[in-house]
Protein backbone atom coordinates (compact mmCIF):
# COMPACT_ATOMS: atom_id res chain seq x y z
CA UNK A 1 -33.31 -43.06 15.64
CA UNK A 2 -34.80 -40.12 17.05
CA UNK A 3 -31.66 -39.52 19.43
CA UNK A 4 -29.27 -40.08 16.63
CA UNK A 5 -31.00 -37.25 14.37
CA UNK A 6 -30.91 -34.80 17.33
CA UNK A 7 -26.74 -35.44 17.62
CA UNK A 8 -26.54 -35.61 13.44
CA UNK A 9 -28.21 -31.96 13.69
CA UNK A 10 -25.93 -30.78 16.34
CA UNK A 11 -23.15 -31.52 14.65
CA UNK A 12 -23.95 -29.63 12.01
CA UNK A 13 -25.01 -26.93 13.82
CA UNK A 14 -21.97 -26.55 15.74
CA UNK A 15 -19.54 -26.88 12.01
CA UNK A 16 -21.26 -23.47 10.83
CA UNK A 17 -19.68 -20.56 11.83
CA UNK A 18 -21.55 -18.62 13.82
CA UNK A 19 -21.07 -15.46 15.80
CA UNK A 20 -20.42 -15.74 19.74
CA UNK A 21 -20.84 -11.77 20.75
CA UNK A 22 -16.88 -11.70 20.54
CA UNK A 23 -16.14 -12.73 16.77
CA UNK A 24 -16.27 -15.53 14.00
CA UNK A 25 -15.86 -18.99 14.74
CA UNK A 26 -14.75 -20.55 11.83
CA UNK A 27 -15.20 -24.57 10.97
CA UNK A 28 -12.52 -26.30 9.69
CA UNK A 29 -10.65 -24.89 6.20
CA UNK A 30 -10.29 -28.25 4.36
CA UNK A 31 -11.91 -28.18 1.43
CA UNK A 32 -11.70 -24.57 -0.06
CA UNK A 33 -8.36 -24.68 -2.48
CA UNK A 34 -5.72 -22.52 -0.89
CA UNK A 35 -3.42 -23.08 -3.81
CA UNK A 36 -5.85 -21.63 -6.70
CA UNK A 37 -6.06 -18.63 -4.47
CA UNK A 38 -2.20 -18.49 -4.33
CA UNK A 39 -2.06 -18.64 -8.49
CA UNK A 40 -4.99 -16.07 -8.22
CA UNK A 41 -2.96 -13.62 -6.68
CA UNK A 42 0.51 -14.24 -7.90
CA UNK A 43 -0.84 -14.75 -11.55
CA UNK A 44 -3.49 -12.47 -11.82
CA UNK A 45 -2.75 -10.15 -9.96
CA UNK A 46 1.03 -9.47 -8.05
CA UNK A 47 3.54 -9.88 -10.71
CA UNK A 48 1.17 -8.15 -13.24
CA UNK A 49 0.22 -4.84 -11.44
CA UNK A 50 4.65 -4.78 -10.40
CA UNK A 51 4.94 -5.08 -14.45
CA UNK A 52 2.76 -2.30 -15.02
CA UNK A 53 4.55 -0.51 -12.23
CA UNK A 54 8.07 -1.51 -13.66
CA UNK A 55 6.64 0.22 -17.08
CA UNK A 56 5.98 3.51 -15.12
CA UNK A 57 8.96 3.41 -13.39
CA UNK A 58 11.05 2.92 -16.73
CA UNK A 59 8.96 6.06 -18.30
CA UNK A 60 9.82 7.93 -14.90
CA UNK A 61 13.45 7.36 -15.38
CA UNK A 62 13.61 8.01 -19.28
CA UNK A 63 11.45 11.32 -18.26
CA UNK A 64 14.07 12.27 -15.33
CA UNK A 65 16.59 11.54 -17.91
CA UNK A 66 14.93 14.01 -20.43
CA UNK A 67 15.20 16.63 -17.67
CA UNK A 68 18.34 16.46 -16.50
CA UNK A 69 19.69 16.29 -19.93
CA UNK A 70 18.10 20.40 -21.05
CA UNK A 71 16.44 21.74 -17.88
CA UNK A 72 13.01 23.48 -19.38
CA UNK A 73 10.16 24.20 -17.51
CA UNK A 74 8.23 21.86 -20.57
CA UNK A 75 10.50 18.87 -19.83
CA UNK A 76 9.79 19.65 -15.89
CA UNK A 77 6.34 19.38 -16.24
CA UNK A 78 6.81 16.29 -18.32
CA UNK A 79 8.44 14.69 -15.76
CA UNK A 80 5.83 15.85 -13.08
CA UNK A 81 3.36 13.69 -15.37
CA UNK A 82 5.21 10.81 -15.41
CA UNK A 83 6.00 11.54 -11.43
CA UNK A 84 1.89 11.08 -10.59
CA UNK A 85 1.61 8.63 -13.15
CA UNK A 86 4.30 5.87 -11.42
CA UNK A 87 3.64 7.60 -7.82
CA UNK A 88 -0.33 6.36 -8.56
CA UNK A 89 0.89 2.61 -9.91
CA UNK A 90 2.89 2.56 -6.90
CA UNK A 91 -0.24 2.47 -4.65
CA UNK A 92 -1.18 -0.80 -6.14
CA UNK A 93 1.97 -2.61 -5.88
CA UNK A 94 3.02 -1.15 -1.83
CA UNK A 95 0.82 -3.98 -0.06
CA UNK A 96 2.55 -6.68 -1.40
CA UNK A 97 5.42 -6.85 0.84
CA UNK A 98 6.47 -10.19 0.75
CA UNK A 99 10.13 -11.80 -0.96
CA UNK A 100 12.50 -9.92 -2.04
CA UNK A 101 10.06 -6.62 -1.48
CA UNK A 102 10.15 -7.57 2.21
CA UNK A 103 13.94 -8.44 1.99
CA UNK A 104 14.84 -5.09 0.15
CA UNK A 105 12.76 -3.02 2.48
CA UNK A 106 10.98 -1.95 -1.01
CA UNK A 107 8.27 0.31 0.33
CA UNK A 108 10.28 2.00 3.06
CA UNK A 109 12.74 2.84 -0.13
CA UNK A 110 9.97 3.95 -1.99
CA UNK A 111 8.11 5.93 0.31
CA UNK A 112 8.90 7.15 3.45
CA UNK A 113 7.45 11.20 4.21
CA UNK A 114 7.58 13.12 4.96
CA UNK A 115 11.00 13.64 3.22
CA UNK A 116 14.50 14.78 5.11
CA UNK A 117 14.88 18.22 2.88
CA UNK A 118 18.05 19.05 5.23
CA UNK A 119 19.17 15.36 4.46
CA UNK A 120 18.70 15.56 0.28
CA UNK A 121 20.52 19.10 0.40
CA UNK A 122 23.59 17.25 2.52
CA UNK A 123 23.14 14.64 -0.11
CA UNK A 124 23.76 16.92 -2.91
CA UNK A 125 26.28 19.02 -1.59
CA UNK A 126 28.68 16.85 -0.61
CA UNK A 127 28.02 14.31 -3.47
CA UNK A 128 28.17 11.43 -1.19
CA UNK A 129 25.93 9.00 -0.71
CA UNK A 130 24.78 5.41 -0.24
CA UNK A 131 20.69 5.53 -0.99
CA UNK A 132 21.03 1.22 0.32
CA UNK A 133 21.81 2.27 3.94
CA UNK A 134 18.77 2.22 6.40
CA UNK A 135 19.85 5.78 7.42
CA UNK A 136 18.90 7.24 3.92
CA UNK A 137 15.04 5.56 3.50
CA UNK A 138 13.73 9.21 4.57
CA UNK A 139 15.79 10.85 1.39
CA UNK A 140 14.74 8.90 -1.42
CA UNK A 141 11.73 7.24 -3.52
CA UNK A 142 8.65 9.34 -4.68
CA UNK A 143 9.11 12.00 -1.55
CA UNK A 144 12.32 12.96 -2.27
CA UNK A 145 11.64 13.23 -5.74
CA UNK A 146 8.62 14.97 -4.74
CA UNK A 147 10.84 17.75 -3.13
CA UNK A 148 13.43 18.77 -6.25
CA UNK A 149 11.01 18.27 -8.67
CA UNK A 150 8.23 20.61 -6.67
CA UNK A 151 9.28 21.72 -3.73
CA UNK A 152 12.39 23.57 -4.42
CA UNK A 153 11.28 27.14 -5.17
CA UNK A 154 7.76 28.34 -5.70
CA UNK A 155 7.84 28.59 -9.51
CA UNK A 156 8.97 26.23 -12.20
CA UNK A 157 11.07 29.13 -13.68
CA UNK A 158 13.03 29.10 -9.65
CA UNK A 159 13.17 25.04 -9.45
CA UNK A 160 14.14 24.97 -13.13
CA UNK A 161 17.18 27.31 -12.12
CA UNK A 162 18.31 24.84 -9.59
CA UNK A 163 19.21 22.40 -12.04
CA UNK A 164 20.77 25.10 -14.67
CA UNK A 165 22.69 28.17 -12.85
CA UNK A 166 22.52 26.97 -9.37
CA UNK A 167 26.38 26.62 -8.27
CA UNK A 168 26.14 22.97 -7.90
CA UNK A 169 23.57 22.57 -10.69
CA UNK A 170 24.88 19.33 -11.60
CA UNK A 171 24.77 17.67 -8.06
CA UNK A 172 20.81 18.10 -8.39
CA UNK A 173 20.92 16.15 -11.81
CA UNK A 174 22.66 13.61 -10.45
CA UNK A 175 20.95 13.00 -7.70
CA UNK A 176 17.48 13.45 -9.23
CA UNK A 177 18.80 10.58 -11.87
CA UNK A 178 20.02 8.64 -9.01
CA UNK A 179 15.95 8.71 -7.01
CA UNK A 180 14.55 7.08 -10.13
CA UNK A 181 17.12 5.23 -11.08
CA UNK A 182 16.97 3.26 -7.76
CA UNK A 183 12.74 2.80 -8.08
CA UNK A 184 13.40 0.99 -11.54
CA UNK A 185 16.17 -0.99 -10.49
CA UNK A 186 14.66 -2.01 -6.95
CA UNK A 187 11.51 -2.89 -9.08
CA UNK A 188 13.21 -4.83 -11.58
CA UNK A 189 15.05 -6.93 -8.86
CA UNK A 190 11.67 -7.67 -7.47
CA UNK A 191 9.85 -8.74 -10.62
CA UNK A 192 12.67 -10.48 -11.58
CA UNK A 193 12.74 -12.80 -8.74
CA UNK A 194 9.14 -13.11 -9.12
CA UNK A 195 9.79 -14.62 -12.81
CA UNK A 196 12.86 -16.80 -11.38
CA UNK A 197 11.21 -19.06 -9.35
CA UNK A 198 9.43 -17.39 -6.40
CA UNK A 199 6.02 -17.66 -7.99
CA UNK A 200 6.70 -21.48 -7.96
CA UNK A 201 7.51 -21.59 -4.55
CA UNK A 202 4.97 -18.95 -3.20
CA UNK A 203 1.69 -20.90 -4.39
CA UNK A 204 3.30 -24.56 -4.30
CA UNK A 205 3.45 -23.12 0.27
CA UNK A 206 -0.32 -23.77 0.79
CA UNK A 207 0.65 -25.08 4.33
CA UNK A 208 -1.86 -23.50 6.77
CA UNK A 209 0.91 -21.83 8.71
CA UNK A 210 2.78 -19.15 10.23
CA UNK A 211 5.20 -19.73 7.39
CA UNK A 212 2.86 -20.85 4.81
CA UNK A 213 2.34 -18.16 2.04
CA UNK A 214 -1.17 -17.28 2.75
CA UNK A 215 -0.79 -16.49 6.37
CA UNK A 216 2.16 -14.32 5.44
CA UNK A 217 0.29 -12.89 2.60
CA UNK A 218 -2.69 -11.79 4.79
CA UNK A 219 -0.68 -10.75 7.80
CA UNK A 220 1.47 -8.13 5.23
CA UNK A 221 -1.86 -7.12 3.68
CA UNK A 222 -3.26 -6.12 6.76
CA UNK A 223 0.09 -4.87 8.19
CA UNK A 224 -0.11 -2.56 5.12
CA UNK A 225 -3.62 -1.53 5.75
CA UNK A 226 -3.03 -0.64 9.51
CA UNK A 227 -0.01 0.70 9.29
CA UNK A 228 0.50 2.23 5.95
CA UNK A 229 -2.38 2.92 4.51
CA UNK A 230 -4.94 4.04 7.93
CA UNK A 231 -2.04 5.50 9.92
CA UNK A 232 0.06 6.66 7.51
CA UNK A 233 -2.15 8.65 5.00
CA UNK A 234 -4.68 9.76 7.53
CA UNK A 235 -4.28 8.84 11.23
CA UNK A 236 -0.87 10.39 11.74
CA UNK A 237 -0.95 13.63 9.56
CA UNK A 238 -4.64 14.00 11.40
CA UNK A 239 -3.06 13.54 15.02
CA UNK A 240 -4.55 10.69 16.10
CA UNK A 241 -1.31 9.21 17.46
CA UNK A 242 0.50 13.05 18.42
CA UNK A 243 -0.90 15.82 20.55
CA UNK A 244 -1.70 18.22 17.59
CA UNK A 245 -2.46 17.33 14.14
CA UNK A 246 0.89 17.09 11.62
CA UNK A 247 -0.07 18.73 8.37
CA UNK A 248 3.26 18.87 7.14
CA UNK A 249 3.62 14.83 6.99
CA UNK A 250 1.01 14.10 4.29
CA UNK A 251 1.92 11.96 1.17
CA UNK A 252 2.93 14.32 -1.70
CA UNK A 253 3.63 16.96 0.61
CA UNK A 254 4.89 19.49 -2.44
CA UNK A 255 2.46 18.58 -5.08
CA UNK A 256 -0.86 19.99 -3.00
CA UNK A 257 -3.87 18.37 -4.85
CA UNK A 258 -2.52 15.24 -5.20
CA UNK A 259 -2.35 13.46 -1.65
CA UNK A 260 -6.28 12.71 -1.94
CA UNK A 261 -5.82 10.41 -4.79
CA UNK A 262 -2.97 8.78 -3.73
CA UNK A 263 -5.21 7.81 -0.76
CA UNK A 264 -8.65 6.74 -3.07
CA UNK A 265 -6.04 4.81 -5.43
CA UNK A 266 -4.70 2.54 -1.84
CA UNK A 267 -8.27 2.20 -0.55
CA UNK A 268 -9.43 0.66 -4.25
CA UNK A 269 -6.32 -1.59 -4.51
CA UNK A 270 -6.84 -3.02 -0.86
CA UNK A 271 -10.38 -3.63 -1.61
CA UNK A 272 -9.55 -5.34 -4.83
CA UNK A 273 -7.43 -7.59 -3.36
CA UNK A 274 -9.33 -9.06 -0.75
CA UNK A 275 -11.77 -9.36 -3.58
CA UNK A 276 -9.30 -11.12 -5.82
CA UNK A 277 -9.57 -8.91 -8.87
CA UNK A 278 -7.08 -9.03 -11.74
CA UNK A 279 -4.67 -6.14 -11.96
CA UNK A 280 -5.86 -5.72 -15.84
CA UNK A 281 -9.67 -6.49 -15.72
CA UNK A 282 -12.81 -6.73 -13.63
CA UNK A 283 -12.59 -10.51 -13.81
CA UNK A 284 -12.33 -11.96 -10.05
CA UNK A 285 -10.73 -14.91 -8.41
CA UNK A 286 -10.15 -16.86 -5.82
CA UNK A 287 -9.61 -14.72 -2.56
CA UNK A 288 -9.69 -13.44 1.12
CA UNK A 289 -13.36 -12.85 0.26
CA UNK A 290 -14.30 -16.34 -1.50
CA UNK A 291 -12.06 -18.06 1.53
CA UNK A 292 -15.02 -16.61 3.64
CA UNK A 293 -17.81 -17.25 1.77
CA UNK A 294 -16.64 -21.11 2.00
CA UNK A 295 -16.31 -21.12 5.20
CA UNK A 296 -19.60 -19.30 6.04
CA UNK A 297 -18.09 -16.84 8.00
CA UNK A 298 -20.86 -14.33 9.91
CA UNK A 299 -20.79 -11.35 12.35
CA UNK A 300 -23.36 -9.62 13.65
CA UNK A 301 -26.13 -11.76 11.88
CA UNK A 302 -24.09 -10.79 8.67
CA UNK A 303 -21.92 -12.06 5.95
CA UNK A 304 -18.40 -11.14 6.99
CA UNK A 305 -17.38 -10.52 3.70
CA UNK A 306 -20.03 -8.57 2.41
CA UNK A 307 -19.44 -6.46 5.85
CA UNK A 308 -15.57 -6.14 4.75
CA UNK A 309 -16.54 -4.63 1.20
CA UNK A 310 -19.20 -2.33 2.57
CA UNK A 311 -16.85 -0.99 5.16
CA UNK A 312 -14.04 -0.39 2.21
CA UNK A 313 -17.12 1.20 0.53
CA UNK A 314 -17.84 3.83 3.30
CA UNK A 315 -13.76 4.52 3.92
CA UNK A 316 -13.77 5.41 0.47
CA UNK A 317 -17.22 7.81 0.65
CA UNK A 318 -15.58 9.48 3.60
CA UNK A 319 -12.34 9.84 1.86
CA UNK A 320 -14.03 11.47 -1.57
CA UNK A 321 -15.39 14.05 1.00
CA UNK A 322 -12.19 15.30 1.30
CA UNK A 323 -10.26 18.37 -0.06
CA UNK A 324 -7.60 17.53 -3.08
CA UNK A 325 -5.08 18.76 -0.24
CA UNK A 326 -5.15 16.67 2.49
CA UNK A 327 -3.03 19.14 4.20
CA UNK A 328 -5.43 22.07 3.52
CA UNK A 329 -8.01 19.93 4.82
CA UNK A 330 -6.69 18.98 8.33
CA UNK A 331 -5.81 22.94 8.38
CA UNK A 332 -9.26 23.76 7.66
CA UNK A 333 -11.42 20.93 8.86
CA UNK A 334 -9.72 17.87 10.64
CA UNK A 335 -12.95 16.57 11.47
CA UNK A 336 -13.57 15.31 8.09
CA UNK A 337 -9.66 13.31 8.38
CA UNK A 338 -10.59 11.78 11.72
CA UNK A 339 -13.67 10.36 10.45
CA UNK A 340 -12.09 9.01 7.07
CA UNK A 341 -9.52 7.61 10.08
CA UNK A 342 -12.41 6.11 11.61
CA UNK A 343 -14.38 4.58 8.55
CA UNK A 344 -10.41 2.48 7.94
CA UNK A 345 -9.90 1.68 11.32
CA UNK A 346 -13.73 0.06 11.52
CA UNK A 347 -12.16 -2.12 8.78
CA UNK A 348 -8.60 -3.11 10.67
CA UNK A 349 -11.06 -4.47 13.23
CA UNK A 350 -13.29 -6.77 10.35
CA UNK A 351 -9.81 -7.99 8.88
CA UNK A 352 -7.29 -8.28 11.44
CA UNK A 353 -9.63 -9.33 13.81
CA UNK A 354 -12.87 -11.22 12.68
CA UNK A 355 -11.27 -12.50 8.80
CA UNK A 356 -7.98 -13.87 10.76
CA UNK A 357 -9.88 -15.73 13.25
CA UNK A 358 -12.62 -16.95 10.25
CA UNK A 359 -9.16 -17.84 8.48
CA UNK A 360 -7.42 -19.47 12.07
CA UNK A 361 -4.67 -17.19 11.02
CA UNK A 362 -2.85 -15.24 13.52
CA UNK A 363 -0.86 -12.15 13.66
CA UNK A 364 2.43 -12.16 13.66
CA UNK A 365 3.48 -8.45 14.07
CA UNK A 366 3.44 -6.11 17.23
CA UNK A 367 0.67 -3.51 17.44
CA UNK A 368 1.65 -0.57 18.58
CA UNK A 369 -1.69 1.50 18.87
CA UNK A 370 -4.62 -0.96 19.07
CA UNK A 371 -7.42 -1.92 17.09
């Protein structure tokens, strides 16, 4: 009896997770309902936050429209409003590159910077172009707009001018119309297919996978958080990954004092993800966060979880330290961007490292500059 309660308790002892000094060991996932966490985020929160984004992106276009149509500076600044307004919903929807998003290349459409000036001004002159090819993601979405709408000439009277007594006036209209244009109808196609039938298939694939829908679903949320969100906003215009920091390549490049939010608004959407929070309320669900508190997953002594969230928690202190102008800041004081770099790279390591293994999910993309 005695010998058969010493191999009951280490059994159990052995099915915990527990930390080895490398990482997680998870125990198996059966149990914890991979399909409610599917509905969770398609329902909750995926295809609402791209309908609130498809809103924005309608009011951007009617705004654009507005402008084009009588050139003031009032309806300029209008459509700068509706600009930060769309280029802010944006943030919420970029992570979820999966589908058609991933099929369309949405967010390399959307947002590539720092923007090809030479490129838009080609663009424009010769009244040619096809914004679908590959070769044009660096001359379109919210950077591109970003340049004609604030980057042209140093006063809204100048930029103003460019789409009223400039000699090709009307090849800036156009192509203006043509940016947001493109972000409604790319967005549409998305949400659309969302509504058709790949919600149904997305949370009916619970399979525990490479090609099941949550192991694609983490492995572009944490692609996104790596690549996109760490090296993209911070790491590269900082020059962690060049031999001089790169000013000149942060988001919003033209519109100064707005390239700090954009960055707070893509640290709170990643964090309310993994938490499973609705895109229209505070009410949570199933998630990358209750996954691991089922399974029990610990590092350190410590709830994995609970280390995840305080590590989004201290990226975004670090990150409200920051000037408005990110670009101003690395100019001024790149020590500040390095350690915001720092705070989001501590949390690549908890996710892509310690949650996948927790999760027995691995990655299926090539790193190019470690963890």
């Amino acid at each position: 009896m005695k010998l058969w309660s010493f191999i009951c308790i280490g059994f159990l002892l052995f099915a915990c997770s527990k930390d080895d000094g490398t990482g997680t060991i998870a125990p198996p996932k059966s149990g914890f309902d991979r399909g409610a966490m599917l509905v969770n985020w398609a329902d909750n929160i995926i295809v609402p936050t791209y309908t609130s984004f498809k809103t924005e992106a309608e009011s951007l276009n009617n705004a654009a429209t507005a402008f084009t149509n009588g050139p003031t500076e009032a309806t300029l600044q209008s459509l700068r409003a509706s600009w930060t307004t769309a280029y802010i919903s944006f943030q919420k929807v970029s992570m979820f590159e999966i589908g058609k998003a991933e099929e369309i290349r949405y967010r390399n459409r959307l947002n590539i910077y720092p923007s090809n000036t030479e490129k838009i001004e080609n663009f424009i002159a010769a009244e040619s172009y096809d914004l679908a090819l590959p070769s044009t993601i660096d001359a379109q979405g919210f950077p591109a707009i970003d340049y004609l709408i604030n980057g042209l000439a140093g006063t809204d009277i100048e930029i103003v001018s460019f789409y009223n007594t400039n000699g090709n006036a009307q090849g800036y209209k156009n192509y203006l119309g043509t940016l947001t244009e493109t972000i409604l109808q790319l967005t549409t196609m998305i949400l659309d297919d969302w509504n058709a039938g790949f919600r149904d298939s997305f949370v009916a694939n619970t399979s525990s996978s490479a090609t099941g829908s949550v192991d694609k679903m983490a492995n572009d949320y944490i692609f996104y958080f790596e690549k996109s969100l760490r090296a993209g906003k911070v790491g590269i215009p900082a020059g962690v990954f060049s031999e001089q920091p790169l000013p000149e390549n942060v988001e919003a490049r033209y519109k100064e004092d707005f390239s700090k939010q954009l960055l707070l608004t893509a640290i709170k959407a990643s964090q309310d993800f993994f938490n499973g929070k609705y895109s229209n309320n505070n009410t949570t669900g199933e998630s990358f966060k209750t996954y691991l508190d089922f399974l029990n997953s610990i590092k350190n002594g410590e709830d994995l979880g609970s280390l995840i969230n305080a590590q989004f928690n201290a990226a975004d202190t670090q990150a409200n330290e920051l000037n408005d102008n990110l670009a101003l800041q690395i100019e001024t004081d790149n020590t500040k961007m390095l350690s915001t770099y720092d705070e989001l790279q501590r949390n690549v390591i908890l996710l892509k490292v310690d949650m996948l293994q927790a999760l027995s999910i691995n990655v299926d993309y090539v790193d190019a500059d470690g963890d």
